[in-house]
Structure formats: C-alpha cells, structure tokens
C-alpha atoms as a PDB file:
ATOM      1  CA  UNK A   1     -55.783 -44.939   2.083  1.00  0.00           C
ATOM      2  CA  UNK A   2     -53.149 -42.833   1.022  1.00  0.00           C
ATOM      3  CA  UNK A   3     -51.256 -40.875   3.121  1.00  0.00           C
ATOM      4  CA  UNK A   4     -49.864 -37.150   1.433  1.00  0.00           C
ATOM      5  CA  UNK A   5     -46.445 -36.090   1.854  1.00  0.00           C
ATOM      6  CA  UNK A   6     -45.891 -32.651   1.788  1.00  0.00           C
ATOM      7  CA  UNK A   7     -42.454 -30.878   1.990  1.00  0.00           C
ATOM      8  CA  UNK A   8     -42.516 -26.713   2.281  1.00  0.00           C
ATOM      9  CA  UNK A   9     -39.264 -24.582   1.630  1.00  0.00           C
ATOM     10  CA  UNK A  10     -39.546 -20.818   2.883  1.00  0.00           C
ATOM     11  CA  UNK A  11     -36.570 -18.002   2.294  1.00  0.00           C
ATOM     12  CA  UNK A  12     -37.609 -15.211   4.714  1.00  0.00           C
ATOM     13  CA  UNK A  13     -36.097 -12.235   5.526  1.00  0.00           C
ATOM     14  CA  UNK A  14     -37.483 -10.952   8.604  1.00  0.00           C
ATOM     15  CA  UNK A  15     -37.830 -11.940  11.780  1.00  0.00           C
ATOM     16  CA  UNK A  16     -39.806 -13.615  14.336  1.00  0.00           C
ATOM     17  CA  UNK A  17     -40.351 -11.933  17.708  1.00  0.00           C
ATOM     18  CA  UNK A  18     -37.891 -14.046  20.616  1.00  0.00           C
ATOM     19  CA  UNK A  19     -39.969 -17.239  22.113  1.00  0.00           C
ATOM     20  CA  UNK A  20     -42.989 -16.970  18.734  1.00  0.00           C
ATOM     21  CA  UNK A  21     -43.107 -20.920  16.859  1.00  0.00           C
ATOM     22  CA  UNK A  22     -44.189 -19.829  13.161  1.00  0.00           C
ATOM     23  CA  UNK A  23     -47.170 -21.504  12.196  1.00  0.00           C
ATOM     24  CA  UNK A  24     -48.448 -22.216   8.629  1.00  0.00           C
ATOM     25  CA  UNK A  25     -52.014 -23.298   8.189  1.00  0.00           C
ATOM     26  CA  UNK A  26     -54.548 -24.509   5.350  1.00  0.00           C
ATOM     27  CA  UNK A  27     -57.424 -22.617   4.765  1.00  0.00           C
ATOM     28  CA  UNK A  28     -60.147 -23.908   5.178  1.00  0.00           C
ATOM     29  CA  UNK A  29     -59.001 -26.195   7.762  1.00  0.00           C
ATOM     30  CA  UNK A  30     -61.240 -29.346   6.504  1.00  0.00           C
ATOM     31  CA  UNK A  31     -62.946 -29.375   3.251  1.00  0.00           C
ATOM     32  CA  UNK A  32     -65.781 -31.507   1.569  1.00  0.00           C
ATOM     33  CA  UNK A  33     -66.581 -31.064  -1.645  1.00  0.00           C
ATOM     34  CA  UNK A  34     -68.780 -33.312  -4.272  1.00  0.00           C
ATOM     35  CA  UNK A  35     -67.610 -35.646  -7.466  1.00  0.00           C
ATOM     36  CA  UNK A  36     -67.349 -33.102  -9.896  1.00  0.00           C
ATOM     37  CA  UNK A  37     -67.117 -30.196  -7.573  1.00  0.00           C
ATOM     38  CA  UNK A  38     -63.742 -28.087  -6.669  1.00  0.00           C
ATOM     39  CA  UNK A  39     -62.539 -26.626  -3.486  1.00  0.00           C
ATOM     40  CA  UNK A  40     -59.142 -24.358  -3.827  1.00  0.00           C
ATOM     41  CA  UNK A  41     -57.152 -24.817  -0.244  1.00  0.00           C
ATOM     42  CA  UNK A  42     -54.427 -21.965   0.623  1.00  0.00           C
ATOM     43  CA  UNK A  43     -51.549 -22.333   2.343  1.00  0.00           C
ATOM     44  CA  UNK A  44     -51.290 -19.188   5.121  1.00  0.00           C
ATOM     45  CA  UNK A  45     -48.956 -17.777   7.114  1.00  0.00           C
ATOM     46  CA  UNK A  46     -50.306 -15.901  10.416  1.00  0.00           C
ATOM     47  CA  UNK A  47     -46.921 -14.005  11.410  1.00  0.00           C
ATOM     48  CA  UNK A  48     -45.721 -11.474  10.755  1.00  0.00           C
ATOM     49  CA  UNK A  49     -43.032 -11.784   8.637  1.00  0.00           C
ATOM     50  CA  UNK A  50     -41.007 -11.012   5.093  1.00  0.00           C
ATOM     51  CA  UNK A  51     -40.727 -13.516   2.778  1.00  0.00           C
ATOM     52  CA  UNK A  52     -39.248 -13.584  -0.231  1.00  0.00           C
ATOM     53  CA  UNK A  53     -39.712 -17.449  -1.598  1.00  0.00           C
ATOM     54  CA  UNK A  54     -41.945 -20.496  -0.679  1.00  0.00           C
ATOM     55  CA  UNK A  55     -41.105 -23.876  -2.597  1.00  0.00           C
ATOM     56  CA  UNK A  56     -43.891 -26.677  -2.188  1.00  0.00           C
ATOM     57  CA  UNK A  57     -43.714 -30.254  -3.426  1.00  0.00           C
ATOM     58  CA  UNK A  58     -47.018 -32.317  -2.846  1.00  0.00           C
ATOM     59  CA  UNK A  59     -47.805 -35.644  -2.917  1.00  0.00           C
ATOM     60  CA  UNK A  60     -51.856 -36.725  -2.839  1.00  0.00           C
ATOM     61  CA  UNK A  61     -54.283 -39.456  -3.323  1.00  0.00           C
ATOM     62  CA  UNK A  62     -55.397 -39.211  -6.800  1.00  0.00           C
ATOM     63  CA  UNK A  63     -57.736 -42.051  -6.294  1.00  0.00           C
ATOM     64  CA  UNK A  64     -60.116 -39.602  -4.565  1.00  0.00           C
ATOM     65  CA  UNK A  65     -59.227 -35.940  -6.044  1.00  0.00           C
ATOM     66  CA  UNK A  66     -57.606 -34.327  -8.676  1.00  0.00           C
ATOM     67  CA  UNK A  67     -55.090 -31.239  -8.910  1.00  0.00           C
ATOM     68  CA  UNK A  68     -56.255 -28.779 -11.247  1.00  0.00           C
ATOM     69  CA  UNK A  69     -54.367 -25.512 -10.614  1.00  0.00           C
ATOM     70  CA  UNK A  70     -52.151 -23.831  -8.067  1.00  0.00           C
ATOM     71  CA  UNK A  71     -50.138 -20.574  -7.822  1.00  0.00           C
ATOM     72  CA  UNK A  72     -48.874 -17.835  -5.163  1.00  0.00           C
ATOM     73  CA  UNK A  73     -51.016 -16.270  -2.569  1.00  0.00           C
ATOM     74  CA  UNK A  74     -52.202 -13.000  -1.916  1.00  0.00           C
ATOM     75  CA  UNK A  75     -49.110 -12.082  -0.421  1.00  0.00           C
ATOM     76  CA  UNK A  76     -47.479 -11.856  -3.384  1.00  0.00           C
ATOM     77  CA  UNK A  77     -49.332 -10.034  -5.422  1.00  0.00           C
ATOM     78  CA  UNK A  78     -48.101  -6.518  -7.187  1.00  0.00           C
ATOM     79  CA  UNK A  79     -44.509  -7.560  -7.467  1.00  0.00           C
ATOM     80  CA  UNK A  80     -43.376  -6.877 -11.149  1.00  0.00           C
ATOM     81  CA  UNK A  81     -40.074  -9.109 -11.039  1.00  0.00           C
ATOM     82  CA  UNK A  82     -41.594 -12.409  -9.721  1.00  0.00           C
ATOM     83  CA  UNK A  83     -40.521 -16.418 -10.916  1.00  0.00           C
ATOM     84  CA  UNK A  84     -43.510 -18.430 -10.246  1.00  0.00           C
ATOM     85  CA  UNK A  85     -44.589 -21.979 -11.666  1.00  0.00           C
ATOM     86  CA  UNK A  86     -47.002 -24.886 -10.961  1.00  0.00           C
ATOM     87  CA  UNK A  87     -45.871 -28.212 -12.534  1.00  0.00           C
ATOM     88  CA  UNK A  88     -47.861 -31.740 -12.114  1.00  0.00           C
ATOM     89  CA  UNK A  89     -44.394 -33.946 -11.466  1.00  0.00           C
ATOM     90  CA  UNK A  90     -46.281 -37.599 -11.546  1.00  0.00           C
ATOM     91  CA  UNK A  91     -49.583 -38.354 -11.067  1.00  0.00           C
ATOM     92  CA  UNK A  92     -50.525 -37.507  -7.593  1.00  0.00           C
ATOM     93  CA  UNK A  93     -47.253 -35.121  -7.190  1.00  0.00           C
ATOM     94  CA  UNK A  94     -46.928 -31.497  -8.184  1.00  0.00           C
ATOM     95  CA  UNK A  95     -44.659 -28.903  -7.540  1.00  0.00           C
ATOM     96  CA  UNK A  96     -45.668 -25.408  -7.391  1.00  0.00           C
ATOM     97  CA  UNK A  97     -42.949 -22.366  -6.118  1.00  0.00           C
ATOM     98  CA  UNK A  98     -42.675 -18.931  -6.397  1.00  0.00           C
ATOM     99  CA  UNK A  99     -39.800 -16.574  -6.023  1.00  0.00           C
ATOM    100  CA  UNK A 100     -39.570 -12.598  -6.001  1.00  0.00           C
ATOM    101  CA  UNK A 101     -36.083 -11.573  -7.935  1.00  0.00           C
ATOM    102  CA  UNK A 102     -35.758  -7.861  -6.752  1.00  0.00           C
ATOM    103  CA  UNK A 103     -33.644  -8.460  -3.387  1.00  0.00           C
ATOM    104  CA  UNK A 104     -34.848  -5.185  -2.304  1.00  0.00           C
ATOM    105  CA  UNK A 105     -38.591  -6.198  -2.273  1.00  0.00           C
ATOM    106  CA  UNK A 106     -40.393  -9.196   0.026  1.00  0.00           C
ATOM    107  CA  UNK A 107     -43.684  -9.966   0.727  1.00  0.00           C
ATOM    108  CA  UNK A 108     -44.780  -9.192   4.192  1.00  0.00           C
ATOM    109  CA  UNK A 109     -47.585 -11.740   5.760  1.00  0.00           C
ATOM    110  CA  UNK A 110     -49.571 -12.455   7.495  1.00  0.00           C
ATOM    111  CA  UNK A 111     -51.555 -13.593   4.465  1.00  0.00           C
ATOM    112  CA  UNK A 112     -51.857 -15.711   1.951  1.00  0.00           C
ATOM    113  CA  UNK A 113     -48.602 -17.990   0.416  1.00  0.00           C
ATOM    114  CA  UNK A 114     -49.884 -20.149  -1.987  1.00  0.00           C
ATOM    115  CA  UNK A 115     -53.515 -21.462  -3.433  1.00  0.00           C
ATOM    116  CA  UNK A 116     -54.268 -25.076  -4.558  1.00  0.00           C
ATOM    117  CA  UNK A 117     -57.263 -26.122  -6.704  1.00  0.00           C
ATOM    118  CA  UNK A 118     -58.540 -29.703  -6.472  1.00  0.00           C
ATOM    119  CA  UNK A 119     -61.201 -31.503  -7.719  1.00  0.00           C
ATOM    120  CA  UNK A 120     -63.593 -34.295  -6.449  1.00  0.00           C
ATOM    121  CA  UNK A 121     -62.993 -37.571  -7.975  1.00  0.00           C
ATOM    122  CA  UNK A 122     -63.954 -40.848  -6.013  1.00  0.00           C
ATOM    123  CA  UNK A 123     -66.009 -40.708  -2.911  1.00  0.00           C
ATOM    124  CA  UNK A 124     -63.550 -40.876   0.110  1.00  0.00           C
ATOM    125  CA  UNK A 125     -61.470 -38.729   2.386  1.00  0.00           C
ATOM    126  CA  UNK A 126     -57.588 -38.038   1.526  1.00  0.00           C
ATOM    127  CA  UNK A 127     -56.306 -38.239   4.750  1.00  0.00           C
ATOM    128  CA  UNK A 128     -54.214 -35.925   6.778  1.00  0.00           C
ATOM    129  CA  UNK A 129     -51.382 -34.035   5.439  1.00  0.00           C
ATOM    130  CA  UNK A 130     -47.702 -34.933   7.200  1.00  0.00           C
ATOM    131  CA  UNK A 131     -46.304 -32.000   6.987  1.00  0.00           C
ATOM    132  CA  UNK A 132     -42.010 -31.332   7.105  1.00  0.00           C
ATOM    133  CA  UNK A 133     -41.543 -27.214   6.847  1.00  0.00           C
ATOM    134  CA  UNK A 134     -38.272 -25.568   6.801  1.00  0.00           C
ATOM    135  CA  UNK A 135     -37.493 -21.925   7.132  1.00  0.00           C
ATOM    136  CA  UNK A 136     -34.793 -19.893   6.746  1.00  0.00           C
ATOM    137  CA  UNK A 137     -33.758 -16.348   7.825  1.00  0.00           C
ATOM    138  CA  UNK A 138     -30.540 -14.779   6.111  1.00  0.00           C
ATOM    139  CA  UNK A 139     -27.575 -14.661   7.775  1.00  0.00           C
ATOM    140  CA  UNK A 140     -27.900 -18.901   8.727  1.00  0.00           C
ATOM    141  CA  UNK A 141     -29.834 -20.800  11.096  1.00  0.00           C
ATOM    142  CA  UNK A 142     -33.241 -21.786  10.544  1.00  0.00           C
ATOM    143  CA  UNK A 143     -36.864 -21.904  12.780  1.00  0.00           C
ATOM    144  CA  UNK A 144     -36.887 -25.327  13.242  1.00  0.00           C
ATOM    145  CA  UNK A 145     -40.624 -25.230  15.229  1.00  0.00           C
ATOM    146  CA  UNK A 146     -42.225 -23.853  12.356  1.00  0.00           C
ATOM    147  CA  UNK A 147     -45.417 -26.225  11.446  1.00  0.00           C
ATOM    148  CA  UNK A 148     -48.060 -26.764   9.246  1.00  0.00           C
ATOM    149  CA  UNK A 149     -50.879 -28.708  10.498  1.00  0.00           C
ATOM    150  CA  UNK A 150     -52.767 -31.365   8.590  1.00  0.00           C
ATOM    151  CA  UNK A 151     -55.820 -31.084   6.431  1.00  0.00           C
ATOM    152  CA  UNK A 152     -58.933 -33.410   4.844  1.00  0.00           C
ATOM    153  CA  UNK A 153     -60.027 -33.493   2.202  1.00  0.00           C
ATOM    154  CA  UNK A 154     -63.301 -35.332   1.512  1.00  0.00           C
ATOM    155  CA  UNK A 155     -65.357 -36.467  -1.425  1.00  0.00           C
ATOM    156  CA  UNK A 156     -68.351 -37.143  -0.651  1.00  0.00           C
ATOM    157  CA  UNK A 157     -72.241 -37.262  -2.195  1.00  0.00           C
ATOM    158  CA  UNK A 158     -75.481 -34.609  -1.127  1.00  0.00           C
ATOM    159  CA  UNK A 159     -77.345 -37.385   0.299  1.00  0.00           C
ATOM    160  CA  UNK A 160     -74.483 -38.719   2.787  1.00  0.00           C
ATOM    161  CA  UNK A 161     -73.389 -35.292   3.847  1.00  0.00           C
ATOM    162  CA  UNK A 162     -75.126 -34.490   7.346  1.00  0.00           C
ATOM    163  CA  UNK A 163     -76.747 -31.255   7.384  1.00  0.00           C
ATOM    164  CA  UNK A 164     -76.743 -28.567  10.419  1.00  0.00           C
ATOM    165  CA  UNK A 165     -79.334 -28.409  13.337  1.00  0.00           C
ATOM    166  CA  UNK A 166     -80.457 -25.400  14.153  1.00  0.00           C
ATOM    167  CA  UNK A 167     -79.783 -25.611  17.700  1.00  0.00           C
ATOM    168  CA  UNK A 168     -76.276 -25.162  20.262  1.00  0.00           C
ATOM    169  CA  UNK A 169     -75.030 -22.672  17.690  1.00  0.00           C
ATOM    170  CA  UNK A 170     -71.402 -21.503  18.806  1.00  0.00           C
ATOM    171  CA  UNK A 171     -70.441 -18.116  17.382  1.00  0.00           C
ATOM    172  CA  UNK A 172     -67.615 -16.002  19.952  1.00  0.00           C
ATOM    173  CA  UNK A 173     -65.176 -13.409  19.454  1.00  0.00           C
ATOM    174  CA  UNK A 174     -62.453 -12.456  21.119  1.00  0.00           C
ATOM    175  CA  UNK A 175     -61.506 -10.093  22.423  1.00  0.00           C
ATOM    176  CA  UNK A 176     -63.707  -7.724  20.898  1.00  0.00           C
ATOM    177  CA  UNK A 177     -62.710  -5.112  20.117  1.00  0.00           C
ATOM    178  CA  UNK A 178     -59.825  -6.054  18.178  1.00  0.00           C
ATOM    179  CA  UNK A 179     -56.719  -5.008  16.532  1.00  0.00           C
ATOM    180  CA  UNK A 180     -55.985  -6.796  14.263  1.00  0.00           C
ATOM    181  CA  UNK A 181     -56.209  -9.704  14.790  1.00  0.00           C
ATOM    182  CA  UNK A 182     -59.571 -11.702  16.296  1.00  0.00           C
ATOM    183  CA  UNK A 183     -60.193 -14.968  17.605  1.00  0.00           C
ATOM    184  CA  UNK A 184     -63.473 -16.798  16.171  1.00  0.00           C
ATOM    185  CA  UNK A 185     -64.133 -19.551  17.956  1.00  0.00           C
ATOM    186  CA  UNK A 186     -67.644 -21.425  16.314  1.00  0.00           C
ATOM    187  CA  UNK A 187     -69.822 -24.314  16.032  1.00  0.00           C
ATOM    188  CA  UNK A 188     -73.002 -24.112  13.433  1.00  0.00           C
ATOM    189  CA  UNK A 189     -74.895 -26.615  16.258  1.00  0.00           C
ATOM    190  CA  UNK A 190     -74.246 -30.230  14.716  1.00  0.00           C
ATOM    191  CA  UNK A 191     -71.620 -31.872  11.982  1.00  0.00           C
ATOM    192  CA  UNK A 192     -72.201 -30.880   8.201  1.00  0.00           C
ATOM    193  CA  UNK A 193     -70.976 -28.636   5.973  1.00  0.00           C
ATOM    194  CA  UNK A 194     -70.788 -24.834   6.521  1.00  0.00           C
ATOM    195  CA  UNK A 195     -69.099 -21.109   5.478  1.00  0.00           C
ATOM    196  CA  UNK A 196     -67.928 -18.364   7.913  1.00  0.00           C
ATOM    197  CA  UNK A 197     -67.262 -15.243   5.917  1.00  0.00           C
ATOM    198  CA  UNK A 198     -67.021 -11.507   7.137  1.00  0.00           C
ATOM    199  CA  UNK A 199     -68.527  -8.544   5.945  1.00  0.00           C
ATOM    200  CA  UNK A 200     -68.450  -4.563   6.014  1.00  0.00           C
ATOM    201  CA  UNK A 201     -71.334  -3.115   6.996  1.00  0.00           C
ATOM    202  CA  UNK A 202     -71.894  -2.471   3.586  1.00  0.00           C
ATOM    203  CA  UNK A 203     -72.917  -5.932   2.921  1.00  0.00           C
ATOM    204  CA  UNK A 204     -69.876  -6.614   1.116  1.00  0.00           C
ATOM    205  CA  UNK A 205     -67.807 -10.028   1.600  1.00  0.00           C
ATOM    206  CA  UNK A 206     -64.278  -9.521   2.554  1.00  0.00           C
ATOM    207  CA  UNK A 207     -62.867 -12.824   3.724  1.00  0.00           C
ATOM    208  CA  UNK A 208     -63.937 -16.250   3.938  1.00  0.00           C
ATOM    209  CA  UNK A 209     -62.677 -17.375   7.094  1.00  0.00           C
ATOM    210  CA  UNK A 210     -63.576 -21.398   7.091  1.00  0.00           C
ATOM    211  CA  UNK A 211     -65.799 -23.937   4.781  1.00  0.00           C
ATOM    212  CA  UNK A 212     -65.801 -27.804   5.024  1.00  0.00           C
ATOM    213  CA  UNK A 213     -67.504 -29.820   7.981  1.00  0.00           C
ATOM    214  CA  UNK A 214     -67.522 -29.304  11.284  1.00  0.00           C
ATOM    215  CA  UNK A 215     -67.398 -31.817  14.206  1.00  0.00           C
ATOM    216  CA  UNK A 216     -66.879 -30.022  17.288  1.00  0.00           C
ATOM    217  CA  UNK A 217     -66.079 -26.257  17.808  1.00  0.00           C
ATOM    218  CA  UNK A 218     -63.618 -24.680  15.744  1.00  0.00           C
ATOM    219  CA  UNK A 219     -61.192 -21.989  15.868  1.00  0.00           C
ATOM    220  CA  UNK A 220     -59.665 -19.502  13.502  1.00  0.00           C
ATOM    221  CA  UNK A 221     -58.025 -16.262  13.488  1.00  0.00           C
ATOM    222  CA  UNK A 222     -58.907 -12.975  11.347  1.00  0.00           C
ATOM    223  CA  UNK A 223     -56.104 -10.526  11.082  1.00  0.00           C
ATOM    224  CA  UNK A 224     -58.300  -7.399   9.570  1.00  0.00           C
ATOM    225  CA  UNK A 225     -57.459  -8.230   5.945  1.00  0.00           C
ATOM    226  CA  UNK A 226     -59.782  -9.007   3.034  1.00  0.00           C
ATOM    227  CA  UNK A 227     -59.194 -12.086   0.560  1.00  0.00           C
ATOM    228  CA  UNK A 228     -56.410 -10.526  -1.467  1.00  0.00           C
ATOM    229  CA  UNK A 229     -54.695  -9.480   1.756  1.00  0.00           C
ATOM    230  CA  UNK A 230     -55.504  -6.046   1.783  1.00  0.00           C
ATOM    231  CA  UNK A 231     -55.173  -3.972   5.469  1.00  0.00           C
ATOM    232  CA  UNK A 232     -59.048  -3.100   5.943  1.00  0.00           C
ATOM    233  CA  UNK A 233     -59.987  -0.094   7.785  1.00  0.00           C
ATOM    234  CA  UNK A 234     -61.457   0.284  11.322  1.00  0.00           C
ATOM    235  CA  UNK A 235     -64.824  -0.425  11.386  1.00  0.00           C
ATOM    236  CA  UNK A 236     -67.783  -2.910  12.554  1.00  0.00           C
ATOM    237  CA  UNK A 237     -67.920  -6.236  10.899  1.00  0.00           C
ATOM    238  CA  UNK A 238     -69.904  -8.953  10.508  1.00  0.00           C
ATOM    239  CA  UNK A 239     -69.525 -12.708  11.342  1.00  0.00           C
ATOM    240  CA  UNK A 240     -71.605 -14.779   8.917  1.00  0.00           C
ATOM    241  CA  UNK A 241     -71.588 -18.805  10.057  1.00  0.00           C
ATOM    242  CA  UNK A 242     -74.168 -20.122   7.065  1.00  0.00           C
ATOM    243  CA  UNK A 243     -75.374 -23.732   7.426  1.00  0.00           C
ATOM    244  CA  UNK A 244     -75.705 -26.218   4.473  1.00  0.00           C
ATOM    245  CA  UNK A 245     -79.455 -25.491   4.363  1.00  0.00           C
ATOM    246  CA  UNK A 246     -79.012 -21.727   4.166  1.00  0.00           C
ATOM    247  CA  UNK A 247     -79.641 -20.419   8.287  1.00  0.00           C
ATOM    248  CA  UNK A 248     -77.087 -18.305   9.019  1.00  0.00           C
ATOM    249  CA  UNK A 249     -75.579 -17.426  13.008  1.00  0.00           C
ATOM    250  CA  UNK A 250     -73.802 -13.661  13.109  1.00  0.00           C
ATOM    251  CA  UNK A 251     -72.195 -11.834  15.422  1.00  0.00           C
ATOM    252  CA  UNK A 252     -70.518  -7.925  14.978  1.00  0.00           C
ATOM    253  CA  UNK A 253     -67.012  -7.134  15.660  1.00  0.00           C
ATOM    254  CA  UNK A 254     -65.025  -4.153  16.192  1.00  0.00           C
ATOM    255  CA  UNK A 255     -61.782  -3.593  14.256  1.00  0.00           C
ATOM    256  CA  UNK A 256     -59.731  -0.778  15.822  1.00  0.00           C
ATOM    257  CA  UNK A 257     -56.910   0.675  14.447  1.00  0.00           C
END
C-alpha cells in the first residue's frame, strides 16, 4: 500500500498566543466512501489566526481513489484580488494553492483552508497521510510545532461496511454552554459509517462536523461557525449523530456570545 506524502506551505500574518502548537486537521477525520462514490476532505485550521497563503502539494494512491477537484476553503471566500489554482502534476500528485494579492487583506481562521474532492476507485484503504507543515509569520522565524494529523481514506462496498448498533451511544458536550468553541466528544454505539451535523433550531443544517467510520469514541471541535465559515449567532443548537441505517443520537447546546 501506498503511503501519501503531503507537504503544506502557510504565509500568515498574525500571531499565535505564547506556549499555543498550531494544529491543522482534515475534516472529516476518516472517510469511507463507495466505487463510484465521492467524499470532498478539507483541510482546517482551528486557531485563530491571519493568513494570507496556503501552498499544498499531494501525493496519493491512485490505485484506490481518484482526485477530481480541489480549491480554497471557506476562509477565503469574498476576497476580490485572490491567485488560486488546482493542477494534477502526475498521476497520483496534484498541486493546489491559493494566494490573496491585496497585502492589506488576510483571511482570519479558524475555518476552512482548502477542499479536496476524491473519488472511489478500487476497494482498499489509502493509508495515513505523513504530513511535513511549515508556517511562517512576517518578520522571520517560523512555528515549527505546527501539525497536521493523518487521514484514511477507504473504498469500500455496502455489503462489507459494518453498520451501527443501536446501543452504548456516546454523544457529550463540553462545556456547555459554550463560546465559541465546543468539544463533541461521540460514539454512534459500534464501528460503521456515520454523520454528525448541527442545526439551528430552525431545523436548518449549519455544519457537518464528522462522516466516515468510527472505531472507538471520537472527538472534534465546533467553533460556532456554519459550513462557509460564517460567525453564527447565540442560540441553542442541535447535535445530530445519524447512523448508516438512519437512527439518529442528539443532544442541544448552548452558544453564548
């Protein structure tokens, strides 16, 4: 099996408070997706912090998936002077960047960096992702603990997908209330494939948190944004962990701002 190599260049202005390691993270964490079905994986960035360029170059196993598209996150989005690109190198490389020109503006996270699309190919799992990240502030030096964990990404068919008991559901927030940012620690009660969202009490979906499988209990963070990395307002929202054969465990939290 293939290992990917994946090499991340960030330009930030900004800072990050004294003793804080920058973490970057894929979202979701794991993902398993069907021959013939696509999953799009984003790159995130949980601090808070300006940044102005993110450079990615990819290697992956194309035995198993395809890349189909990529671009920049939510975080850059509404920026008029921005240089962005997504370029398959090889097969089973691609490079995908994206710069804002106006020195006066940057994009402020936490959010979103950068999406990837893939699609299932050959039944198998692509490994973990080694990950090398560099950032750097202006005025020299760099954060040399920044990381970016690893991800999966498996191809796999219906029948050989385990599905959810019903049964030792995990579903806990904390703390709660929050502002603005919420732990979510959860387990749907047995491995398979599953989807934490959030929504307003409106019924409306404002972030997918997590899909893929899940083998023991997980843990994410929410920082009060919806999917295009808008601030949301305070309120009571609702946790929605939904099984592969449609149950669903929820929970309400408390956003206070």
């Amino acid at each position: 099996m293939k290992r990917w190599m994946l090499m991340v260049f960030l330009w930030v202005a900004g800072v990050v408070p004294a003793g804080a390691d920058p973490i970057l993270r894929w979202a979701p964490a794991d993902t398993t997706i069907q021959p013939g079905q696509q999953a799009t994986l984003s790159v995130m960035l949980d601090d808070t912090l300006t940044v102005r360029t993110i450079d990615l170059k990819i290697s992956y196993d194309s035995d198993i998936i395809t890349s189909v598209d990529g671009g920049p996150g939510a975080l850059f989005n509404g920026f008029n002077q921005l240089f962005s690109g997504f370029e398959e190198v090889d097969p089973g490389q691609w490079h995908g960047y994206c710069v804002i020109l106006d020195a006066n503006n940057w994009a402020v996270g936490p959010g979103e960096l950068f999406r990837w699309t893939v699609l299932g190919d050959t039944l198998g799992v692509s490994g973990s992702v080694s990950v090398s990240v560099i950032l750097l502030p202006p005025g020299g030096g760099d954060y040399d603990a920044v990381t970016l964990p690893g991800v999966d990404v498996a191809v796999a068919s219906p029948s050989s997908v385990p599905e959810f008991r019903l049964d030792d559901a995990v579903l806990n927030l904390y703390p709660n209330p929050f502002n603005p940012r919420v732990q979510v620690d959860f387990f749907p009660g047995g491995p398979g494939r599953g989807l934490l969202e959030v929504y307003d009490l409106r019924g409306r979906r404002v972030a997918t948190l997590w899909q893929g499988v899940a083998r023991e209990t997980e843990r994410v963070a929410w920082d009060g944004r919806d999917a295009q990395g808008r601030v949301l307002p305070s309120g009571v929202y609702t946790f929605s962990l939904q099984r592969a054969d449609g149950s669903r465990t929820t929970t309400r939290g408390t956003l206070v701002r």
